[in-house]
N, C-alpha and C. Protein backbone atom coordinates (compact mmCIF):
# COMPACT_ATOMS: atom_id res chain seq x y z
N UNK A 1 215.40 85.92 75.22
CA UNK A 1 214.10 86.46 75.55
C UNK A 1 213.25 85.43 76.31
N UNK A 2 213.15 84.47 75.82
CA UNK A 2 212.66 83.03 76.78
C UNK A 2 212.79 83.17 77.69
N UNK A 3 214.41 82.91 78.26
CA UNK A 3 214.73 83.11 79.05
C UNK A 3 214.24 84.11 80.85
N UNK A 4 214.12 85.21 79.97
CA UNK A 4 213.65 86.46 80.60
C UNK A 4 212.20 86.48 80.85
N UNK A 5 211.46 85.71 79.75
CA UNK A 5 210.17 85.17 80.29
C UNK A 5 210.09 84.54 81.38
N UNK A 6 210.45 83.19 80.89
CA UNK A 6 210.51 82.53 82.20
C UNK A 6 210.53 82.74 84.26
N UNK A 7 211.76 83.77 83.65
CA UNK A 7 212.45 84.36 84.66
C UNK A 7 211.11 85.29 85.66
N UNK A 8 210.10 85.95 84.76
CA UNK A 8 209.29 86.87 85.35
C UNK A 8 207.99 86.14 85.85
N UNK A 9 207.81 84.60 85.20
CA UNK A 9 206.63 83.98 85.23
C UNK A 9 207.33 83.18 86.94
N UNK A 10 208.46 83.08 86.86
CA UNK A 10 208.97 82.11 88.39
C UNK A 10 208.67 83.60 89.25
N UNK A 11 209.34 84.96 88.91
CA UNK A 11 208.73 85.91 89.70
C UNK A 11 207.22 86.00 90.68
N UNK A 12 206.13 85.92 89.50
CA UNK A 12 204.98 85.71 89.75
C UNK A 12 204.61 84.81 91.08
N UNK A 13 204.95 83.78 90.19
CA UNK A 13 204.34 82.63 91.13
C UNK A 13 205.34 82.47 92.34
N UNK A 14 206.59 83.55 92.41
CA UNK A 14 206.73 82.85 93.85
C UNK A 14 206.31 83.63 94.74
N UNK A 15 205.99 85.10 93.93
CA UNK A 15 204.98 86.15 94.94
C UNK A 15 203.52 85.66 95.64
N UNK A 16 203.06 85.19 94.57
CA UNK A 16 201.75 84.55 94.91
C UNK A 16 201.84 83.03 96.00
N UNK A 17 202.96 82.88 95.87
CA UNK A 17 202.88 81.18 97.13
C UNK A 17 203.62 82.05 98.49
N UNK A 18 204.08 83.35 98.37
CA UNK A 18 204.23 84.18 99.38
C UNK A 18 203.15 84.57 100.08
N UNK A 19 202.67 84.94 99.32
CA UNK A 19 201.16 86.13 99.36
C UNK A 19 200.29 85.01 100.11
N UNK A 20 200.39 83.94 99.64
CA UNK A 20 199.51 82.68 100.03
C UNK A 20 199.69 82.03 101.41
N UNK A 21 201.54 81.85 101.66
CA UNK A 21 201.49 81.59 102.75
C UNK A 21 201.21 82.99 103.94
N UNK A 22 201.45 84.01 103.73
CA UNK A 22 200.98 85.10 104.47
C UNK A 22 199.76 84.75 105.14
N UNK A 23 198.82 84.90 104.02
CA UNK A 23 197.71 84.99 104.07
C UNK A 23 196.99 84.16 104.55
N UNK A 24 197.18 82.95 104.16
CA UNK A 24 196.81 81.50 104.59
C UNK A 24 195.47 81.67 103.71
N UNK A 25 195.60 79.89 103.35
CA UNK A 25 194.18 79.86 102.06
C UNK A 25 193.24 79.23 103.49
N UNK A 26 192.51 79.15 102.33
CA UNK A 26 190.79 77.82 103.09
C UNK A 26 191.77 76.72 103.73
N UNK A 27 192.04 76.26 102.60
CA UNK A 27 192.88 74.72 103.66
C UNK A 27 193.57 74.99 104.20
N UNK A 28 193.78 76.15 104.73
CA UNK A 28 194.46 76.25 106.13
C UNK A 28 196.35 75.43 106.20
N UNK A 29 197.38 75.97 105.48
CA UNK A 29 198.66 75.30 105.30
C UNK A 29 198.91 76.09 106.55
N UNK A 30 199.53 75.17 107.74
CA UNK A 30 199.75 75.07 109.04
C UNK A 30 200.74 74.73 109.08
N UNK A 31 201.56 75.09 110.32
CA UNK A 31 202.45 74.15 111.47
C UNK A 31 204.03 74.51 110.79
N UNK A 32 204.86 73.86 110.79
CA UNK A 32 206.32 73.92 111.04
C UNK A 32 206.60 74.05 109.58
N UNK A 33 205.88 72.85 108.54
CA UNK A 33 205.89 72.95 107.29
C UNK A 33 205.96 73.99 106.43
N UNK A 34 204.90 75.03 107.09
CA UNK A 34 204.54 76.02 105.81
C UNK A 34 205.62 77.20 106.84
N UNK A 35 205.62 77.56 107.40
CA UNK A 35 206.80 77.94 108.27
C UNK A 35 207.69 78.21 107.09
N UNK A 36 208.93 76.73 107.19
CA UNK A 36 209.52 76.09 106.57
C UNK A 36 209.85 77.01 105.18
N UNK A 37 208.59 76.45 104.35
CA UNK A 37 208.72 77.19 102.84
C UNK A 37 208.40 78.28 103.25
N UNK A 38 208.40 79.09 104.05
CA UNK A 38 207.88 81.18 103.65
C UNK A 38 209.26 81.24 104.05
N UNK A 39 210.16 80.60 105.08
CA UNK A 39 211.37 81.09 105.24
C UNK A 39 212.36 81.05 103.96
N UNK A 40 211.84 79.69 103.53
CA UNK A 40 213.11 79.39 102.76
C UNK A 40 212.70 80.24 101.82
N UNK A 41 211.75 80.11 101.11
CA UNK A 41 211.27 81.43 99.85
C UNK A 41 211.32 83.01 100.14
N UNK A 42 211.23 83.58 101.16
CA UNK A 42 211.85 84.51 101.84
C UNK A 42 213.72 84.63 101.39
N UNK A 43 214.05 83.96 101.79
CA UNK A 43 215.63 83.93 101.92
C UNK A 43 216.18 84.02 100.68
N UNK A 44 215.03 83.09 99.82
CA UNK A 44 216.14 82.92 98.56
C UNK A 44 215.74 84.36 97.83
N UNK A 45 214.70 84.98 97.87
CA UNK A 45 214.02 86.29 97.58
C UNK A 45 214.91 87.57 97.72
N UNK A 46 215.37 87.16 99.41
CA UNK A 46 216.42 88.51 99.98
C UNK A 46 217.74 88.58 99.33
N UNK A 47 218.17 87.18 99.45
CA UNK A 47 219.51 86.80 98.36
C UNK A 47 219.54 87.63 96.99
N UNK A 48 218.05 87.30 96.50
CA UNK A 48 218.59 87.75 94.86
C UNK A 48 218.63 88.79 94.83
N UNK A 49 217.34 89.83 95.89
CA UNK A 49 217.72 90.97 95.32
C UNK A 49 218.68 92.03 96.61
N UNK A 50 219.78 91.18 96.52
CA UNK A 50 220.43 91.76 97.99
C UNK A 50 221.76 91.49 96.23
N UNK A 51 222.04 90.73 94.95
CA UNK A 51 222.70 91.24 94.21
C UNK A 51 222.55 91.71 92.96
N UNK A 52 223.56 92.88 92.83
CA UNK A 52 223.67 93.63 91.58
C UNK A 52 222.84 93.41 90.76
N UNK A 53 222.59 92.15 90.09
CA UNK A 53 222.06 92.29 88.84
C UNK A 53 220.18 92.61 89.35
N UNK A 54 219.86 92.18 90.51
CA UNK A 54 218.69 93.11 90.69
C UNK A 54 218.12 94.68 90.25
N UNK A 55 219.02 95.27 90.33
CA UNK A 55 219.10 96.91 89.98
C UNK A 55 218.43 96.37 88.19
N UNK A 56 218.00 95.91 87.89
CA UNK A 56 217.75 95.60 86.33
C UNK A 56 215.82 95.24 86.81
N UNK A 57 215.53 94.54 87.55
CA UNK A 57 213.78 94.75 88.09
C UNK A 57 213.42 96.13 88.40
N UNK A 58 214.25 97.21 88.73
CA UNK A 58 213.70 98.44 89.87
C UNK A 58 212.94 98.78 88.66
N UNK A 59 212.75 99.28 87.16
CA UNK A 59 212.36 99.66 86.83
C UNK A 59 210.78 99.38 86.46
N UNK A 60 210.33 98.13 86.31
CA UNK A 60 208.98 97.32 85.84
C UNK A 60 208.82 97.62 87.25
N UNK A 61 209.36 97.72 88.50
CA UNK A 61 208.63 97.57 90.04
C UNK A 61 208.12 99.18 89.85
N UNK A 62 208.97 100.12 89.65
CA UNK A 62 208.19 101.67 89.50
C UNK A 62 207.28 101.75 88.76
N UNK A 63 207.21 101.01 87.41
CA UNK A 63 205.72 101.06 86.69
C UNK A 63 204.60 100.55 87.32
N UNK A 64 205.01 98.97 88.34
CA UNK A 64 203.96 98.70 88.51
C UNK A 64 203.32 99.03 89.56
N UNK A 65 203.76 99.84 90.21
CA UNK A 65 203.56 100.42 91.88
C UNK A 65 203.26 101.69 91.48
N UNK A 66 203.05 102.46 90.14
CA UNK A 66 203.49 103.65 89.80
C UNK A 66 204.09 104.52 91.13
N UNK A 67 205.39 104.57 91.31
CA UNK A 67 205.54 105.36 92.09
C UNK A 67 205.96 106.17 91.73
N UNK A 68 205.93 107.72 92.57
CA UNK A 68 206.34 108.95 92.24
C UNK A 68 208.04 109.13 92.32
N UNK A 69 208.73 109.10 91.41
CA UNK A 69 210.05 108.98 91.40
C UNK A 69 210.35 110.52 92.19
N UNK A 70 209.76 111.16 91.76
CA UNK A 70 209.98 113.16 91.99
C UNK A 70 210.33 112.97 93.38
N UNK A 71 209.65 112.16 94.51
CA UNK A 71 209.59 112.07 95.89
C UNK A 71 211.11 111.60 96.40
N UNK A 72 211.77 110.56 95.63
CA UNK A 72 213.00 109.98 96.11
C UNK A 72 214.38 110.58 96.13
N UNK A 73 214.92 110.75 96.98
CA UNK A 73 216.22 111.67 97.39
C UNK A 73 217.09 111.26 96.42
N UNK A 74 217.56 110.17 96.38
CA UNK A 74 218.76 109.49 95.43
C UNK A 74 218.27 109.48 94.33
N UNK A 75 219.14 109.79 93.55
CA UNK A 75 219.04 109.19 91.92
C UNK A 75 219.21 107.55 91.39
N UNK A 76 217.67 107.58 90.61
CA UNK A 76 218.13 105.83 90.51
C UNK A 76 219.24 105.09 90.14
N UNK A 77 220.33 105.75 89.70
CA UNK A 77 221.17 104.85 88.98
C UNK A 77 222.06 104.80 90.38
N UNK A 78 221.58 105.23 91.32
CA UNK A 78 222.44 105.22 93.03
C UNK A 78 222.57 104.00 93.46
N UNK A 79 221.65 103.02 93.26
CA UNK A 79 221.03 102.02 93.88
C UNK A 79 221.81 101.03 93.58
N UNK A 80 222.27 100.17 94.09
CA UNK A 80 223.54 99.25 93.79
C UNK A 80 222.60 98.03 93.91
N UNK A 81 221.30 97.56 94.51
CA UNK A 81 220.38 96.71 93.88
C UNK A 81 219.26 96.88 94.85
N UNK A 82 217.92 95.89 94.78
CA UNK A 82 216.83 96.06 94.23
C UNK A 82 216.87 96.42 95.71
N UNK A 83 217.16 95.74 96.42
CA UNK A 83 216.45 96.10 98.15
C UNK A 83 217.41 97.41 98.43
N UNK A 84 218.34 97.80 98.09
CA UNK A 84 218.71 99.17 98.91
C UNK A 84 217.43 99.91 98.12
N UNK A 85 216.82 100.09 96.72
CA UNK A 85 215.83 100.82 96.01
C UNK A 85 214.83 100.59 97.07
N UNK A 86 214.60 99.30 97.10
CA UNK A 86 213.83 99.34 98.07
C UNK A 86 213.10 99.97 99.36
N UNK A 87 214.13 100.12 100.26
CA UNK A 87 213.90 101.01 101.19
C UNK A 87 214.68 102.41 101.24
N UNK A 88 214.60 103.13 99.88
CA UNK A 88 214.75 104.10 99.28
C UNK A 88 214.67 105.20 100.63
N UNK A 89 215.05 106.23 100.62
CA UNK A 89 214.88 107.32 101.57
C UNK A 89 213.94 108.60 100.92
N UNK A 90 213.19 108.84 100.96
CA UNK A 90 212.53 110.25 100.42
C UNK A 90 212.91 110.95 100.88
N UNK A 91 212.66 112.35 99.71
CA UNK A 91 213.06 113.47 100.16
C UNK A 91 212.42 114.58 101.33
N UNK A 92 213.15 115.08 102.17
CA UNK A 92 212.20 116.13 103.25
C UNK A 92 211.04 115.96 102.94
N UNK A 93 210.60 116.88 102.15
CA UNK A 93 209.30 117.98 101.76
C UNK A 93 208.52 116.80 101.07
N UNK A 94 208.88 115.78 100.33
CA UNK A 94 208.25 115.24 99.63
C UNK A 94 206.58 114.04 100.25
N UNK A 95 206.49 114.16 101.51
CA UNK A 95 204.82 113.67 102.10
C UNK A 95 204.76 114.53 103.43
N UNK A 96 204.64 115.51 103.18
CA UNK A 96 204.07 116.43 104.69
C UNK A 96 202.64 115.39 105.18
N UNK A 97 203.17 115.60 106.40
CA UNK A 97 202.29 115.41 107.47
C UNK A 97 200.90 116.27 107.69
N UNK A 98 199.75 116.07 107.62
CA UNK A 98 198.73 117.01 107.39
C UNK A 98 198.96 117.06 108.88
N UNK A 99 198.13 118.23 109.67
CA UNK A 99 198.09 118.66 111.03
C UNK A 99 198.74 117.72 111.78
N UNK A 100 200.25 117.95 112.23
CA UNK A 100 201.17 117.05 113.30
C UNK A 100 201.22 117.00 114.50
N UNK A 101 200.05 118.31 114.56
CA UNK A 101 200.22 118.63 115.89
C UNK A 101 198.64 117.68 116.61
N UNK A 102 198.20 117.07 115.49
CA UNK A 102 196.58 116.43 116.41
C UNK A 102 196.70 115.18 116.52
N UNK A 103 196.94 114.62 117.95
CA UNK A 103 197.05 113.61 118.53
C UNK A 103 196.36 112.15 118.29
N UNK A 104 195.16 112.78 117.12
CA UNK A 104 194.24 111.29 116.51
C UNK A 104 194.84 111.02 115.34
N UNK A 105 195.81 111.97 114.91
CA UNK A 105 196.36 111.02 113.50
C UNK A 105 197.19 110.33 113.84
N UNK A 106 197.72 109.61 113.06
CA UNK A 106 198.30 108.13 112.83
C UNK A 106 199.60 108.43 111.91
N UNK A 107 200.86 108.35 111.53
CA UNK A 107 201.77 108.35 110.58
C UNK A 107 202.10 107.40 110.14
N UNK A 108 202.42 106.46 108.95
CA UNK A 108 202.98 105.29 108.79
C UNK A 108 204.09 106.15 107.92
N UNK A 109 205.68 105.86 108.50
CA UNK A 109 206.95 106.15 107.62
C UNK A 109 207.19 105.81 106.25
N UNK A 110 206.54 104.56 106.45
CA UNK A 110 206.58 103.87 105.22
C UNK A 110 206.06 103.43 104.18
N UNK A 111 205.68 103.46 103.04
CA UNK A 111 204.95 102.47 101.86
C UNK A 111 204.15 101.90 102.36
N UNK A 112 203.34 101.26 102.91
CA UNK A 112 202.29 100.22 103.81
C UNK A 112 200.90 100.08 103.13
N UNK A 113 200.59 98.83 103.75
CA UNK A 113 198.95 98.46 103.68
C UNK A 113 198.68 98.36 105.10
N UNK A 114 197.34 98.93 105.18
CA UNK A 114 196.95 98.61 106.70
C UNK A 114 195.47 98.19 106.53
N UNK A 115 195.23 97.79 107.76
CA UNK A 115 194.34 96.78 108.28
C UNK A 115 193.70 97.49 109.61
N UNK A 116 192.97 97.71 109.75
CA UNK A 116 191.98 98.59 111.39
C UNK A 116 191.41 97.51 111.71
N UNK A 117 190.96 97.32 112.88
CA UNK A 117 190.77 96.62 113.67
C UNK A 117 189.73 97.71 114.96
N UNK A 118 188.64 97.98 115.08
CA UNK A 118 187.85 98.34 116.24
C UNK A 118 187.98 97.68 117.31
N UNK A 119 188.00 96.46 117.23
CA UNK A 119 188.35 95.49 118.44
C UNK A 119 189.31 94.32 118.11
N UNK A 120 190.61 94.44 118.91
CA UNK A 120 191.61 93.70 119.08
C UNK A 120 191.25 92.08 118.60
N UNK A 121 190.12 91.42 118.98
CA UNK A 121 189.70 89.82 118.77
C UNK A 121 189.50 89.91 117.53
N UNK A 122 189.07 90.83 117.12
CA UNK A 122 188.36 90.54 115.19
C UNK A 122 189.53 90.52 114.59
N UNK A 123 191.18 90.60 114.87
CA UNK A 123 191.97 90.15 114.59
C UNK A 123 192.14 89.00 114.47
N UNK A 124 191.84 88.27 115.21
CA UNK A 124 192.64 87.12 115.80
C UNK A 124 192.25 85.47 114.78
N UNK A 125 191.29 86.52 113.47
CA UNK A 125 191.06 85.28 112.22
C UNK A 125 192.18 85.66 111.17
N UNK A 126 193.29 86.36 111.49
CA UNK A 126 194.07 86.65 110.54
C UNK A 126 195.70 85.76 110.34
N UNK A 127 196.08 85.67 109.81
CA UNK A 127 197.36 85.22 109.66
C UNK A 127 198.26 86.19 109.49
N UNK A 128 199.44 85.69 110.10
CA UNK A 128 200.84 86.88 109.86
C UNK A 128 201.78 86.11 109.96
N UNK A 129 202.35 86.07 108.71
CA UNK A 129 203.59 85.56 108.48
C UNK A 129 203.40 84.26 108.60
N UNK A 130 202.58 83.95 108.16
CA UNK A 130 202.00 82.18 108.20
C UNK A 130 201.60 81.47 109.74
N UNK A 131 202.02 82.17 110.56
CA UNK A 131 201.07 82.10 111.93
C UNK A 131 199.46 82.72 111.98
N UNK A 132 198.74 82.43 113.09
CA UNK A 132 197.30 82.87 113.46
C UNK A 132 198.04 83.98 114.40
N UNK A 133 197.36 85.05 114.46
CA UNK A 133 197.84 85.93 115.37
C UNK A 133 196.98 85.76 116.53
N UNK A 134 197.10 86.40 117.22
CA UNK A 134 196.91 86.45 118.97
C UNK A 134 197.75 87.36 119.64
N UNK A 135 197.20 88.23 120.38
CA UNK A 135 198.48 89.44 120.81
C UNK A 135 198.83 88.50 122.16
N UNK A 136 198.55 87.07 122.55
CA UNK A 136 199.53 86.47 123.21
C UNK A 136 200.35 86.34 122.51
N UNK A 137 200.67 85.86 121.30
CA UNK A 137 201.91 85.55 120.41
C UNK A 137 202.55 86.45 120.26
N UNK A 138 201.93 88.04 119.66
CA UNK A 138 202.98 89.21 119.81
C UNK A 138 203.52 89.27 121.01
N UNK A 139 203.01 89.44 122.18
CA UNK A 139 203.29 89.91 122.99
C UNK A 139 205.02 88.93 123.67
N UNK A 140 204.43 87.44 123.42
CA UNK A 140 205.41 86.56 123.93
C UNK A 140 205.51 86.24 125.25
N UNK A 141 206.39 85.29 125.88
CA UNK A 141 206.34 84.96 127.33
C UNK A 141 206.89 86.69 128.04
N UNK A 142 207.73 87.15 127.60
CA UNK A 142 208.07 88.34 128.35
C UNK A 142 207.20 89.23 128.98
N UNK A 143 206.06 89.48 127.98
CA UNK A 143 205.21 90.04 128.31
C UNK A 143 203.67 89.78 128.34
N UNK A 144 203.28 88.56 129.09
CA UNK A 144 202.47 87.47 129.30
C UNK A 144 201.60 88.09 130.16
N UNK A 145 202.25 88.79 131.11
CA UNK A 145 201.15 88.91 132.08
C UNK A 145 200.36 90.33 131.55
N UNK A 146 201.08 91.18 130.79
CA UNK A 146 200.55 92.26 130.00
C UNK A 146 199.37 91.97 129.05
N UNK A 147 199.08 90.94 128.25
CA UNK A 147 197.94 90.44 127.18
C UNK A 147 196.49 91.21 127.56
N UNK A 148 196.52 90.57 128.82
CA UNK A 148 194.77 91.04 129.29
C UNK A 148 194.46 93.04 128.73
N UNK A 149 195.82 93.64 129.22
CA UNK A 149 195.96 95.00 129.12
C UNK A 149 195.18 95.49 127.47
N UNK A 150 195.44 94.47 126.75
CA UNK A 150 194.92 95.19 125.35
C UNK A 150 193.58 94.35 125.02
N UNK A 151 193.05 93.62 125.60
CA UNK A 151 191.60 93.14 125.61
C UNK A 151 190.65 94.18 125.51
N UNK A 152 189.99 93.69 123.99
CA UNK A 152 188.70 95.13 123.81
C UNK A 152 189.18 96.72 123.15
N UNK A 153 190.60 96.55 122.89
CA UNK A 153 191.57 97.73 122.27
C UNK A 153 191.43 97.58 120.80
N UNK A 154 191.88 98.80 119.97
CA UNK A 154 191.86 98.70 118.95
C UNK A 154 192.94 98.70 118.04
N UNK A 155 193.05 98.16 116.88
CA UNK A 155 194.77 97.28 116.35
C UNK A 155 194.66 97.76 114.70
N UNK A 156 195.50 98.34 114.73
CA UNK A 156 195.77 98.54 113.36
C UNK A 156 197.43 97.98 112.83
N UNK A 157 197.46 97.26 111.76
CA UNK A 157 198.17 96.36 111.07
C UNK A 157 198.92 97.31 110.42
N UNK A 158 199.99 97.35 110.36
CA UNK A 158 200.77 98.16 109.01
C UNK A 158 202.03 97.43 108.60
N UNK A 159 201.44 96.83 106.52
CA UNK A 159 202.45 95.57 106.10
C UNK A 159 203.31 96.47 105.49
N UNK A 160 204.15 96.33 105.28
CA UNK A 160 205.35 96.88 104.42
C UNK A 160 204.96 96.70 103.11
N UNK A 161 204.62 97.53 102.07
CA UNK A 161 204.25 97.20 100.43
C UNK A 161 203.97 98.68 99.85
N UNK A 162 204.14 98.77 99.05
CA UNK A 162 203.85 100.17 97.97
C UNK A 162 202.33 100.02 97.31
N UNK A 163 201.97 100.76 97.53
CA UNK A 163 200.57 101.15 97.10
C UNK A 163 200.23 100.95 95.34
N UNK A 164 199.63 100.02 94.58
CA UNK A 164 199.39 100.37 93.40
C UNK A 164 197.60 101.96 93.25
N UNK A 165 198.27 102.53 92.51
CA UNK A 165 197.45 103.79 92.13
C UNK A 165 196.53 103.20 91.19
């Protein structure tokens, strides 16, 4: 049982030095370094629950996300571990699209948090993925001379995460 304590308290805290480097604190953890640790804590993250014995978390993750099991196509005991649960497939019918046919809504496929943005710059105090964003950085050298094009546009963020109710 210790054991299993333990096990959920290293959970915690490596969500939260995730969440942290995402996010970026006040002191500002910068440059190649913090890079560095979101990858490597990333990796070792995908590893664990990329085996078997993951399928043993899915259940405390449905309590704590309450999610609607009724919605998911597969039956849980389908799931051979935590990340195929993960990006689970729902069923048809299970989130209709309110009016599909009106060109101002928005769909996100997925579980998400989002972020609006009225103007593209009021972004640009945010961190992603332990970088400062800048839609020069999205954009990249490829499409460099394109940047100016979304100056004064409006940006909405959509993170990959399940909604707590």
């Amino acid at each position: 049982m210790t054991g299993q304590l333990e096990e959920e308290k290293m959970q915690v805290y490596v969500r939260l030095g995730i969440r942290l480097l995402y996010k970026g604190v006040r002191s500002r953890i910068e440059g190649a370094r913090a890079r560095s640790l979101l990858k490597s804590m990333s990796i070792k993250q995908g590893i664990k629950f990329d085996d078997p014995a993951s399928v043993a978390e899915i259940p405390a993750f449905i309590v704590f996300h309450n999610l609607d099991m009724n919605e998911v196509r597969d039956p849980l005991g389908s799931f051979k571990t935590f990340n195929e649960f993960f990006y689970r497939r729902l069923k048809e019918d299970a989130r209709p699209v309110e009016k599909p046919e009106d060109p101002r809504r928005v769909v996100s496929c997925a579980d998400s948090r989002f972020m609006a943005f009225e103007n593209i710059n009021e972004a640009t105090r945010l961190w992603i993925k332990g970088r400062e964003f800048s839609v020069a950085k999205l954009l990249g050298e490829t499409y460099k001379d394109e940047v100016a094009d979304y100056n004064g546009g409006s940006l909405v963020i959509f993170r990959l995460a399940p909604q707590v109710s």
